[in-house]
N, C-alpha and C. Protein backbone atom coordinates (compact mmCIF):
# COMPACT_ATOMS: atom_id res chain seq x y z
N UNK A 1 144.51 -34.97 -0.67
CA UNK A 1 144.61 -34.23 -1.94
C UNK A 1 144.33 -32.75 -1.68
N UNK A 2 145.05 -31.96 -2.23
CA UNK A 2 144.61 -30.27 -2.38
C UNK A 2 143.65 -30.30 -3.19
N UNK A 3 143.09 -28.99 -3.09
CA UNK A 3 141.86 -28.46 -3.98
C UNK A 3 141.94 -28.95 -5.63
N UNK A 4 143.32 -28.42 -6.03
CA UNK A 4 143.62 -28.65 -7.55
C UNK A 4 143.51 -29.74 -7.81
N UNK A 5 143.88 -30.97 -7.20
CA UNK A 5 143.83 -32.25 -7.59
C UNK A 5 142.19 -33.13 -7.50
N UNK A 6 141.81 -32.30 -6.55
CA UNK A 6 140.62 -32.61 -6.25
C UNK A 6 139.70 -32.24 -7.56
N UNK A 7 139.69 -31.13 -7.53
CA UNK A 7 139.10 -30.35 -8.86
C UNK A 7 139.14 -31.52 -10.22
N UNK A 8 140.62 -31.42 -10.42
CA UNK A 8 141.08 -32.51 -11.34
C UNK A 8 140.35 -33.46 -11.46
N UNK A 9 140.18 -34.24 -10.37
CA UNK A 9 140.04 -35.55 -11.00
C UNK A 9 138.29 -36.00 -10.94
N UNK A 10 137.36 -34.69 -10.29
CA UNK A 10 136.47 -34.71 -10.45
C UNK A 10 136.00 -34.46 -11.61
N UNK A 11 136.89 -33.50 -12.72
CA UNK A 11 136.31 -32.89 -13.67
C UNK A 11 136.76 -34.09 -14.65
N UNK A 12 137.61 -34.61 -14.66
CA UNK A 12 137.58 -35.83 -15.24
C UNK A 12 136.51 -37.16 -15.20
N UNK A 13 136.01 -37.39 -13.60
CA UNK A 13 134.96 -38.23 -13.56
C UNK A 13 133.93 -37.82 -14.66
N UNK A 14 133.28 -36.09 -14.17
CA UNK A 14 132.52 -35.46 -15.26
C UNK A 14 132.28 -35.42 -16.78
N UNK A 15 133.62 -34.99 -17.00
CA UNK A 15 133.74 -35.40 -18.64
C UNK A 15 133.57 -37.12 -19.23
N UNK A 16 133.67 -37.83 -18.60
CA UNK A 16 133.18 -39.30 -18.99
C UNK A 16 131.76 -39.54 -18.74
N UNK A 17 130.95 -38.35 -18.17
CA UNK A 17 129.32 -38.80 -18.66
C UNK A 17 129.12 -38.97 -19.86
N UNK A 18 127.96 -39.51 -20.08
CA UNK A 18 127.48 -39.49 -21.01
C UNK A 18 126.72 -39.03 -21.41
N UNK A 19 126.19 -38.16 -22.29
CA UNK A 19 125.53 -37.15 -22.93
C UNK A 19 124.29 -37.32 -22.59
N UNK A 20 123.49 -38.55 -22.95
CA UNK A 20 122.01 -38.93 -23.06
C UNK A 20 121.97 -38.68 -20.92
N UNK A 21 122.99 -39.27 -20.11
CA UNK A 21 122.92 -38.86 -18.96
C UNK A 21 122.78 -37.89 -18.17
N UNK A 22 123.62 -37.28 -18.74
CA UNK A 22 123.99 -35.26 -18.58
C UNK A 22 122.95 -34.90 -19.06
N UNK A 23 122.14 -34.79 -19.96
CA UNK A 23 120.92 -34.61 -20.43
C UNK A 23 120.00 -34.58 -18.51
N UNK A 24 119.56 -36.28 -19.33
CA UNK A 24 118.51 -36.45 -17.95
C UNK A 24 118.89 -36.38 -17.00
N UNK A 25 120.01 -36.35 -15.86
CA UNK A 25 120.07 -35.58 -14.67
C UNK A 25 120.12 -34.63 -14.64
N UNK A 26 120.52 -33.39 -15.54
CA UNK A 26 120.27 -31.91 -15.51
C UNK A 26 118.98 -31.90 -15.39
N UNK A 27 118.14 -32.34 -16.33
CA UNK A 27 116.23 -31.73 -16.49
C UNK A 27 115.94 -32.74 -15.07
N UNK A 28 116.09 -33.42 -14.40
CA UNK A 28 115.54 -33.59 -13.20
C UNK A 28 116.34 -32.49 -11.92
N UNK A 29 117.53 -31.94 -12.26
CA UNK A 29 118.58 -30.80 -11.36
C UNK A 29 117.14 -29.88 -11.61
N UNK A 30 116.99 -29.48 -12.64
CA UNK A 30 115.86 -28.50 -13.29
C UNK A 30 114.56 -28.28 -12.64
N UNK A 31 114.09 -29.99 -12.39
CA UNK A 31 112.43 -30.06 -11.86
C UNK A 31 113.20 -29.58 -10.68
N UNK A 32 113.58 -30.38 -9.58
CA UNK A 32 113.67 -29.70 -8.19
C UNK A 32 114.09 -28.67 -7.78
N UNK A 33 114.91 -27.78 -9.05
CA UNK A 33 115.05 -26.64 -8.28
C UNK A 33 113.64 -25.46 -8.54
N UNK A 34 113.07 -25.91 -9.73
CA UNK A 34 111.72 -25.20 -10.01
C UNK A 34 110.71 -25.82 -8.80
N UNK A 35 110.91 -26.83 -8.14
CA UNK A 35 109.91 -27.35 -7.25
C UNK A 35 110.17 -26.23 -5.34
N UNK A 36 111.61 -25.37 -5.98
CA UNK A 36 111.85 -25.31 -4.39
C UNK A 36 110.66 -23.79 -4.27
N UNK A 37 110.80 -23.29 -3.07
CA UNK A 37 110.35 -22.23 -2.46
C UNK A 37 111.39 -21.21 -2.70
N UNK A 38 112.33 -21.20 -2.61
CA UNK A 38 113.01 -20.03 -2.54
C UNK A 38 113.71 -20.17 -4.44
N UNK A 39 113.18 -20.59 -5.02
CA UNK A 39 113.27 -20.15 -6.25
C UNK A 39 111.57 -19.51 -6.24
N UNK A 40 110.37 -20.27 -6.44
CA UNK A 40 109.59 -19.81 -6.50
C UNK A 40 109.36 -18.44 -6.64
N UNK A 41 109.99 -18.04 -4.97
CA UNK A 41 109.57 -16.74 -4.16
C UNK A 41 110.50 -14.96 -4.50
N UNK A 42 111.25 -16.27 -5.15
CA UNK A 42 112.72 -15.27 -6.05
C UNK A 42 112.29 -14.21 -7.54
N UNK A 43 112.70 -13.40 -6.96
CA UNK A 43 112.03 -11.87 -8.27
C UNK A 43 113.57 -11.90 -9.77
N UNK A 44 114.31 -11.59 -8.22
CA UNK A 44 115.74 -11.69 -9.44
C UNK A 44 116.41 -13.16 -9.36
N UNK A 45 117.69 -13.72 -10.52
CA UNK A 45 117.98 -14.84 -10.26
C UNK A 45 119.58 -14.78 -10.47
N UNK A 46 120.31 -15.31 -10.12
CA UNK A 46 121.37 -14.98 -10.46
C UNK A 46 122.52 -15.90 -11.12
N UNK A 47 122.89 -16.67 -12.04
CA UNK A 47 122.94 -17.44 -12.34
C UNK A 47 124.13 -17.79 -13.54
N UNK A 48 125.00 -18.91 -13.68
CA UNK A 48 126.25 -18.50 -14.46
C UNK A 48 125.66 -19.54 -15.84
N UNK A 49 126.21 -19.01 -17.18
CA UNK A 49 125.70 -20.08 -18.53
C UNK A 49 126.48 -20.98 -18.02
N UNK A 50 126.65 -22.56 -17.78
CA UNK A 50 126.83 -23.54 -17.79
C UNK A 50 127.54 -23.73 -19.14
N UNK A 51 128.88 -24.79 -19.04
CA UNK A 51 129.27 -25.17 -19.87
C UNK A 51 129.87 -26.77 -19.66
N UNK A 52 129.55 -28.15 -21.05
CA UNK A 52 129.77 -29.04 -20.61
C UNK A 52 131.42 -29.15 -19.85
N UNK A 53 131.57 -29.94 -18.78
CA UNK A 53 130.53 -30.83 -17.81
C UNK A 53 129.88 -30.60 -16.73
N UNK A 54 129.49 -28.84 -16.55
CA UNK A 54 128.82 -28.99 -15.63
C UNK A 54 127.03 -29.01 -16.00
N UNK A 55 126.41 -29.06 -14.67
CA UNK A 55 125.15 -28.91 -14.71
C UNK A 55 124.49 -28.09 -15.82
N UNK A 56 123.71 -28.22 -16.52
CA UNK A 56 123.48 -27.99 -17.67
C UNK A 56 122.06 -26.45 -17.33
N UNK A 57 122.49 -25.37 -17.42
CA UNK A 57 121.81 -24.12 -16.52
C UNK A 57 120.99 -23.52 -17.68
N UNK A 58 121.11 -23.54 -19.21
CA UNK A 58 119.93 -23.19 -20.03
C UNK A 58 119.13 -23.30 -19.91
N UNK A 59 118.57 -24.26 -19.55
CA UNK A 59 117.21 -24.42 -19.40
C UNK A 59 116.35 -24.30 -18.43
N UNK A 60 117.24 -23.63 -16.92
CA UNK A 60 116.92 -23.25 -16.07
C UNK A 60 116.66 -21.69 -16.38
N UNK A 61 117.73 -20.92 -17.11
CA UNK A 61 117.43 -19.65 -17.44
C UNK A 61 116.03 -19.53 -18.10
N UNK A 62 115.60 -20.47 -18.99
CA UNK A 62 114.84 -20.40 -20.20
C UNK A 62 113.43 -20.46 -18.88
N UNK A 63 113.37 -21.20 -18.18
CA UNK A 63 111.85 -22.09 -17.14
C UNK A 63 111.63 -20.54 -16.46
N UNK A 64 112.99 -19.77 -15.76
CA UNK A 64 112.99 -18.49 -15.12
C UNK A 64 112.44 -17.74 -15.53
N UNK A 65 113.11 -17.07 -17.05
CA UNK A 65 111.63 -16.13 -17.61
C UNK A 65 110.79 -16.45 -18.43
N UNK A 66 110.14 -17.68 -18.04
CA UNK A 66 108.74 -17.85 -18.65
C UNK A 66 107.96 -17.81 -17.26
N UNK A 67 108.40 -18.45 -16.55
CA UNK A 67 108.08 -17.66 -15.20
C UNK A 67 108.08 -16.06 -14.67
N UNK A 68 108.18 -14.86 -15.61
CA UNK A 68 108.31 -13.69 -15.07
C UNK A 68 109.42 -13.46 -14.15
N UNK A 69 110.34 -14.47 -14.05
CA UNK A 69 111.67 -13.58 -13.43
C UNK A 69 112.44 -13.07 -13.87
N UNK A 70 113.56 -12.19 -13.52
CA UNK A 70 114.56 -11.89 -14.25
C UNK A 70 115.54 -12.51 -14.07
N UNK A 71 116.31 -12.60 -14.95
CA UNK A 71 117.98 -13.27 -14.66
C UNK A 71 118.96 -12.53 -14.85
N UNK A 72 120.06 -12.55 -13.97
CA UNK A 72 121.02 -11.48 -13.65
C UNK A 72 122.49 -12.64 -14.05
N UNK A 73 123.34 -12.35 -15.62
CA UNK A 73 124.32 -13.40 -15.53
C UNK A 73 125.86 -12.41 -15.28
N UNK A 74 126.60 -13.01 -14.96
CA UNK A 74 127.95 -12.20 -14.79
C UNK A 74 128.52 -12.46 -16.20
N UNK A 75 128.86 -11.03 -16.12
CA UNK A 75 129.82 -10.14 -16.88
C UNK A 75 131.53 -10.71 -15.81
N UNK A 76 132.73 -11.12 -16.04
CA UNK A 76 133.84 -11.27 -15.03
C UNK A 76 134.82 -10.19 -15.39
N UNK A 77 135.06 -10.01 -14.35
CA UNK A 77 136.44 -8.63 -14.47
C UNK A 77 137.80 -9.33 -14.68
N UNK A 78 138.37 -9.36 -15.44
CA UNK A 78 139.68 -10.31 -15.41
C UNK A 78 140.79 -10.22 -14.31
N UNK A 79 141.06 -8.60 -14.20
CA UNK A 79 141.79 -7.51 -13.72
C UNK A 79 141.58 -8.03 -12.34
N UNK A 80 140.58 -7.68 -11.38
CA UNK A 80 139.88 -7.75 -9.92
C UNK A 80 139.52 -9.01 -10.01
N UNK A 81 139.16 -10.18 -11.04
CA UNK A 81 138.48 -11.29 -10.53
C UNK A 81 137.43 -10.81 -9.49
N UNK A 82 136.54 -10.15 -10.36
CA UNK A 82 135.09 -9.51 -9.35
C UNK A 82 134.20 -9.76 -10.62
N UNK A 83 132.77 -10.05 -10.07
CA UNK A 83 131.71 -10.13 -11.19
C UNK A 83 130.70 -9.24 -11.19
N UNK A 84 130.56 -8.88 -12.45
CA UNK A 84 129.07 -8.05 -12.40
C UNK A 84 128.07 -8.36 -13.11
N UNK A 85 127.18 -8.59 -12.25
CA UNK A 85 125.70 -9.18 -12.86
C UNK A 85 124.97 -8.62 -13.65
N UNK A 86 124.41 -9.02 -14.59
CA UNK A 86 123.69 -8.39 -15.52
C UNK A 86 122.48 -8.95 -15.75
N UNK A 87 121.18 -7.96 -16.35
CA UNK A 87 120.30 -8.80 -16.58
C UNK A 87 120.20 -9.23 -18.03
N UNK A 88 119.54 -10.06 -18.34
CA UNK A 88 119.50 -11.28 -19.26
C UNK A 88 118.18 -11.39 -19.78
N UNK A 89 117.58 -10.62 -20.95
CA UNK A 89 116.36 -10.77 -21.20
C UNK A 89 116.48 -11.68 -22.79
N UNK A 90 117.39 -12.48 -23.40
CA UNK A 90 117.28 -13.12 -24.68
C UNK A 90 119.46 -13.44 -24.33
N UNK A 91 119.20 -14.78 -25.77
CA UNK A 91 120.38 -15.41 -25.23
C UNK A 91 121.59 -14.51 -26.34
N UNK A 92 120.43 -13.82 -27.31
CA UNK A 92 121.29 -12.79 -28.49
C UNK A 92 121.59 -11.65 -27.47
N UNK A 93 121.62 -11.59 -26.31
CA UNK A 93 122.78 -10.16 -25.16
C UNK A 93 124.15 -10.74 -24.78
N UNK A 94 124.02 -12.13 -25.33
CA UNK A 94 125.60 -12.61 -24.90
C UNK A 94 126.64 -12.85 -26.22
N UNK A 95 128.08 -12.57 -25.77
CA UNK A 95 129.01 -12.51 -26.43
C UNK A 95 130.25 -13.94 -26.17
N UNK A 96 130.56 -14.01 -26.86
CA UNK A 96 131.83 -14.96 -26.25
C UNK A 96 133.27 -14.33 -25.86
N UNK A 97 133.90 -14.93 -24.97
CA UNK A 97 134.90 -13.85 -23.98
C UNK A 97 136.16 -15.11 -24.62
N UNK A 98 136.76 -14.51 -23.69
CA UNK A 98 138.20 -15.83 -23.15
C UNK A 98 137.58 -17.23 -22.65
N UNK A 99 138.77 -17.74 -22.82
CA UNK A 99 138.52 -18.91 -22.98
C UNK A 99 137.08 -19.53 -23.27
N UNK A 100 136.27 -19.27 -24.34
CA UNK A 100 135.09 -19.49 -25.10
C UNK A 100 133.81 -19.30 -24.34
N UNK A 101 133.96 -18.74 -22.93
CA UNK A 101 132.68 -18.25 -21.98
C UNK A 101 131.39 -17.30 -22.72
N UNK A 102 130.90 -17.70 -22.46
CA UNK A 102 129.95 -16.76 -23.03
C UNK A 102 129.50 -16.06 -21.46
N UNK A 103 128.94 -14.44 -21.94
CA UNK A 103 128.90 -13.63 -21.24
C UNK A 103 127.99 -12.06 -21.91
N UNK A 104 127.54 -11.74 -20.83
CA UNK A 104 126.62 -10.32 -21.21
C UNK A 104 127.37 -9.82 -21.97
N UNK A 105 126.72 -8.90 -23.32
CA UNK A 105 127.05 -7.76 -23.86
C UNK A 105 126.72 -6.44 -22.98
N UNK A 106 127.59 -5.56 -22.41
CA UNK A 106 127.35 -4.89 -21.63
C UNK A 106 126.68 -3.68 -21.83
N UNK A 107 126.40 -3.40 -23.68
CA UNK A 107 125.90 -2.57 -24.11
C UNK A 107 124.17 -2.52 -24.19
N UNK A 108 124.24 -4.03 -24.11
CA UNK A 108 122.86 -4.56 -24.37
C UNK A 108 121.98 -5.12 -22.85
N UNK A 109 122.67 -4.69 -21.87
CA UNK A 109 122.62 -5.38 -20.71
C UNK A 109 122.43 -4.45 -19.42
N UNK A 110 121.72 -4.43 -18.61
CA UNK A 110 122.28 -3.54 -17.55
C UNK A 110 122.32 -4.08 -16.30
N UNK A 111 123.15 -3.80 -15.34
CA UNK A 111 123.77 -3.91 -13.88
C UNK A 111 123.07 -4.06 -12.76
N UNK A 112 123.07 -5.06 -12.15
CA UNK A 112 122.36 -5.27 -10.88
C UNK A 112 123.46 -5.41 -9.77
N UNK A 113 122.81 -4.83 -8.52
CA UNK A 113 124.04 -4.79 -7.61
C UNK A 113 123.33 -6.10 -6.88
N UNK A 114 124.09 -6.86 -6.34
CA UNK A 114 124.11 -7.85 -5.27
C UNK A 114 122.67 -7.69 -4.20
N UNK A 115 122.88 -6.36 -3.50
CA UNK A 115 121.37 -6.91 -2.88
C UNK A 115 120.06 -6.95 -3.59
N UNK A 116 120.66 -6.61 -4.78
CA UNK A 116 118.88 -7.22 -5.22
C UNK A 116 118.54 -8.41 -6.28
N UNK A 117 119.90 -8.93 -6.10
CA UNK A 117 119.43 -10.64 -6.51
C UNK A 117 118.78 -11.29 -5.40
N UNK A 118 117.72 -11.95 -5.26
CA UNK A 118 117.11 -12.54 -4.54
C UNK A 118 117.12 -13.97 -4.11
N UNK A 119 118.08 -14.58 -5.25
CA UNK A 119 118.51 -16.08 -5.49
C UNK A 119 120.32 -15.96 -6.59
N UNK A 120 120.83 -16.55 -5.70
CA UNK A 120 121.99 -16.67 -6.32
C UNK A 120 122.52 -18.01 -6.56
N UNK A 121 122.41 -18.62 -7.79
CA UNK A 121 123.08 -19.77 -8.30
C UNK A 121 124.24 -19.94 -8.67
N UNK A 122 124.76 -21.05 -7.38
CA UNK A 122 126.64 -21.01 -7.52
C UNK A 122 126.87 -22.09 -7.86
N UNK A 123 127.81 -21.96 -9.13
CA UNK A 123 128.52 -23.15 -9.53
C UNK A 123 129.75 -23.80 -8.50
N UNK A 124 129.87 -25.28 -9.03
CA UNK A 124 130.89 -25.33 -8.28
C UNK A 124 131.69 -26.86 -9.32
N UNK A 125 132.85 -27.25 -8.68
CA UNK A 125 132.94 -28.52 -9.30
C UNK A 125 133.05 -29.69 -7.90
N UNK A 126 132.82 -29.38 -6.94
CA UNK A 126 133.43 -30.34 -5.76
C UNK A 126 132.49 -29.48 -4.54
N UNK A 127 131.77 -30.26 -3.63
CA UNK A 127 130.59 -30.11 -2.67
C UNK A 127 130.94 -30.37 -1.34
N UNK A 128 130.74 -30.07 -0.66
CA UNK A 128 130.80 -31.01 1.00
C UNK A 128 129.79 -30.97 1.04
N UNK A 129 128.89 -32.41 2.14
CA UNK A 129 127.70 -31.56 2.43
C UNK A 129 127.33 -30.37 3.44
N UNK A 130 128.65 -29.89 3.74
CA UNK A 130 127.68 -28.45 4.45
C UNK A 130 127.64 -27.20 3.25
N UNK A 131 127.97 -27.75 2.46
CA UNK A 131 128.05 -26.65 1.06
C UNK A 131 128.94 -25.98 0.47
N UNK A 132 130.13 -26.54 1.33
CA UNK A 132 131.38 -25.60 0.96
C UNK A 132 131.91 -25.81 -0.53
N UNK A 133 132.58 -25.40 -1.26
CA UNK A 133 132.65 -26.00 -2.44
C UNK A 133 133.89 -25.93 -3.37
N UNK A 134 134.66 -26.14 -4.24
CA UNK A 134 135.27 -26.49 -4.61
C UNK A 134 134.86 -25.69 -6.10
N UNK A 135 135.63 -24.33 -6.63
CA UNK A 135 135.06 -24.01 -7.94
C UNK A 135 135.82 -24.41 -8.81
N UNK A 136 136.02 -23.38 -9.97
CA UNK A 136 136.87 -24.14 -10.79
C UNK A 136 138.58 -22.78 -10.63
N UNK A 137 138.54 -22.26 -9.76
CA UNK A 137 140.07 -21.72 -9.43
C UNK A 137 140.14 -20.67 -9.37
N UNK A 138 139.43 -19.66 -9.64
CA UNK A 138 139.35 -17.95 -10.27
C UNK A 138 139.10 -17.59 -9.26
N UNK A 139 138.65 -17.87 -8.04
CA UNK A 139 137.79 -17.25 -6.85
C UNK A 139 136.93 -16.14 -7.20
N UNK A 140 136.33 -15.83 -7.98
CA UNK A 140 135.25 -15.00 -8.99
C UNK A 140 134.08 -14.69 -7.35
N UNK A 141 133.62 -16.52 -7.49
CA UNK A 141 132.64 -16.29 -6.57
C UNK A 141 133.24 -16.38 -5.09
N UNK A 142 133.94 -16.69 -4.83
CA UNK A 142 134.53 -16.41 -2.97
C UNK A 142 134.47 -14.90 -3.26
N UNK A 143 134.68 -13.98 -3.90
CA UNK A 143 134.35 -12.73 -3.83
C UNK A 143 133.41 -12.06 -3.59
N UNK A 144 132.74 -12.83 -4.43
CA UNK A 144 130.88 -12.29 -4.98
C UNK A 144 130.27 -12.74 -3.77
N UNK A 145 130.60 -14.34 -3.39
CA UNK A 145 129.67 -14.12 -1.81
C UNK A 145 129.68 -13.57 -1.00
N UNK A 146 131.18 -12.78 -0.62
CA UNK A 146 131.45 -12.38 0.34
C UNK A 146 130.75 -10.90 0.83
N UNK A 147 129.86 -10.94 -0.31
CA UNK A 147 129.10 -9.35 -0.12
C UNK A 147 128.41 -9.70 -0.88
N UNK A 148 127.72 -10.94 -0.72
CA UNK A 148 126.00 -11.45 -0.76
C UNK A 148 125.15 -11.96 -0.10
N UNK A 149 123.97 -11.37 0.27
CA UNK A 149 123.40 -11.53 1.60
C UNK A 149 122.15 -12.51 1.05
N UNK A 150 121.63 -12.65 0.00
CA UNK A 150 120.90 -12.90 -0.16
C UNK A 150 120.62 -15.27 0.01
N UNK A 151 119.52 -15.40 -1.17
CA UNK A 151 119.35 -17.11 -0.60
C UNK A 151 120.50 -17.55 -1.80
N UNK A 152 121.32 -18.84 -1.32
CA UNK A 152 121.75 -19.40 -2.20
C UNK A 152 121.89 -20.50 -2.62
N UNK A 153 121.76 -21.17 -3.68
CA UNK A 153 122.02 -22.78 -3.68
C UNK A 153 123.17 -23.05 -4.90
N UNK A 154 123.00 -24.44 -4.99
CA UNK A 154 123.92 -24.42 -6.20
C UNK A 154 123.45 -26.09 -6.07
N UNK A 155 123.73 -25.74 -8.10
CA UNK A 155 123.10 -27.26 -8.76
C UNK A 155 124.11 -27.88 -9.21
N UNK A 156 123.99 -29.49 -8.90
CA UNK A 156 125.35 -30.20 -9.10
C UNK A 156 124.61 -31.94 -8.74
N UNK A 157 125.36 -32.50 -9.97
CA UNK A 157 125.37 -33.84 -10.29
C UNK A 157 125.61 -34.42 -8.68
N UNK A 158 124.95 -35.51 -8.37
CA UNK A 158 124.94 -36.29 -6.73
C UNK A 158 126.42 -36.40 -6.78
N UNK A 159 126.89 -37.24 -7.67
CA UNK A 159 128.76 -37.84 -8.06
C UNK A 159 129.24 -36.48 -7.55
N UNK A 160 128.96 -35.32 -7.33
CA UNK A 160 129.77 -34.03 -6.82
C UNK A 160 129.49 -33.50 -5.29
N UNK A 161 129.07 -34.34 -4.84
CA UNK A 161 129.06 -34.41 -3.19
C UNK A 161 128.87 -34.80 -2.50
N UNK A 162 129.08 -34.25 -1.16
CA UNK A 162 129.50 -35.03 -0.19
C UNK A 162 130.66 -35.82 0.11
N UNK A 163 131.19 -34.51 -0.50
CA UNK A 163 133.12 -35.26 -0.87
C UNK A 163 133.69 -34.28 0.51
N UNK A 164 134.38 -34.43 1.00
CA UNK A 164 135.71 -33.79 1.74
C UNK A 164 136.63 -33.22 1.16
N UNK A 165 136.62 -31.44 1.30
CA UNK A 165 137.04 -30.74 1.05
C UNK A 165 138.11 -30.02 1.64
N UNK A 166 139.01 -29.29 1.41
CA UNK A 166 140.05 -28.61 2.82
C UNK A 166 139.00 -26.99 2.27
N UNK A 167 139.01 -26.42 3.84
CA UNK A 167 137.81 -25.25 3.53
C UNK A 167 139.06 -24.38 4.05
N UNK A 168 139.07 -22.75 3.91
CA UNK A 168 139.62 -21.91 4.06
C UNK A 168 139.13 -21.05 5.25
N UNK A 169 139.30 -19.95 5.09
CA UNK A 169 138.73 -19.05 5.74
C UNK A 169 137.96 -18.14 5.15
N UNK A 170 138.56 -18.31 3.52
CA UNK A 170 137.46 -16.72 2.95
C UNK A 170 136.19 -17.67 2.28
N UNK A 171 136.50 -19.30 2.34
CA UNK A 171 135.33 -19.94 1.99
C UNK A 171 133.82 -19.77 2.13
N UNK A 172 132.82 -19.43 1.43
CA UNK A 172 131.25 -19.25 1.83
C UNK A 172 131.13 -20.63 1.67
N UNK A 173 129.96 -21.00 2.37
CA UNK A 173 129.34 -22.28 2.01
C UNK A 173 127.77 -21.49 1.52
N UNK A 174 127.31 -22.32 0.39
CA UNK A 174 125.92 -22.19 -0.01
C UNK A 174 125.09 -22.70 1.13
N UNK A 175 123.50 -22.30 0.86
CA UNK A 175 122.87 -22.45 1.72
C UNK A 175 121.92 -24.01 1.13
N UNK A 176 121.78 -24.26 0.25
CA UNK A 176 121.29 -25.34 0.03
C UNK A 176 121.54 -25.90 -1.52
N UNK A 177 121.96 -27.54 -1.21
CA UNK A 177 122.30 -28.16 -2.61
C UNK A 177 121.33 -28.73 -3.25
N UNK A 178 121.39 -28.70 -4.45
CA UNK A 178 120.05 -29.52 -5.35
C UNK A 178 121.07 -30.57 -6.39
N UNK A 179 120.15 -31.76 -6.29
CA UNK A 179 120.78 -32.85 -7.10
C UNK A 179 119.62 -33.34 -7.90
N UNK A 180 120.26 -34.28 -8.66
CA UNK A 180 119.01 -35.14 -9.33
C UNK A 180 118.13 -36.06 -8.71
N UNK A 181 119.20 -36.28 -7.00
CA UNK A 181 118.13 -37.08 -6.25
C UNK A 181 117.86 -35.92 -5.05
N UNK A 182 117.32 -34.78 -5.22
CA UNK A 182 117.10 -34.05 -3.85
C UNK A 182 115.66 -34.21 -3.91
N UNK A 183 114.66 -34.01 -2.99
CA UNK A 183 113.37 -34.57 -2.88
C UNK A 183 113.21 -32.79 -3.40
């Protein structure tokens, strides 16, 4: 299968969770990534609003700054398919875009450049386990990694990896995955 089909028919597995499920494996996605070190140790965060069926990321934003971090969410360039991070101090700085995304108000928001996110949270819909991943088509983030130095992981339902992927060349792989069963 190519990427697209792959994508496909994962996001289909996805959409047949079930709510009360998607629920409780997100808030356990939640405990372990609050349990890791390199969130801990993380000042800035970087991180996309989640929308069903993926991993459910509110309430990761919400755990972040009650913890004193900041959160940095992308603003997307349509034009360049390039993102710019913003910080995120209340969920009244976001607007709704295209196709119903919600996203920084840029008036209300200001700009963080890449090296000083300290933790970057990448979505994906499809995993290998060396991290390579499978997004949802925009290459937004094959961009954004490609001139990000910093730690990265990305949170995703177990059912989303350890699948076999075809990898590219401009592919990043994340540096570490979190599931509902990661210790």
């Amino acid at each position: 299968m190519n990427k697209k089909e792959i994508r496909q028919a994962m996001l289909r597995r996805l959409n047949e969770m079930d709510s009360a499920e998607h629920r409780r494996k997100s808030e356990q996605i939640l405990n372990n990534v609050l349990a890791t070190g390199v969130y801990q140790n993380a000042k800035i965060i970087g991180i996309t609003l989640s929308r069903f069926p993926e991993v459910d990321t509110l309430p990761l934003i919400q755990a972040a700054w009650q913890d004193g971090k900041k959160v940095a969410v992308p603003k997307c360039i349509r034009e360049t398919r390039d993102m710019d991070f913003r910080i995120l101090t209340s969920f009244d700085e976001l607007e709704t875009v295209y196709m119903d995304l919600l996203e920084p108000i840029v008036e209300k928001t200001v700009s963080v450049p890449p090296a000083e996110i300290d933790l970057q949270i990448v979505p994906g819909v499809v995993f290998s386990d060396e991290g390579y991943r499978i997004g949802f088509g925009g290459g937004y983030y094959d961009r954004y990694m490609a001139n990000f130095s910093g730690a990265s992981l990305a949170v995703a339902f177990q059912c989303q990896t350890r699948q076999e992927i075809p990898i590219e060349k401009h592919d990043i792989a994340v540096q570490m995955m979190i599931t509902e069963q990661s210790d």
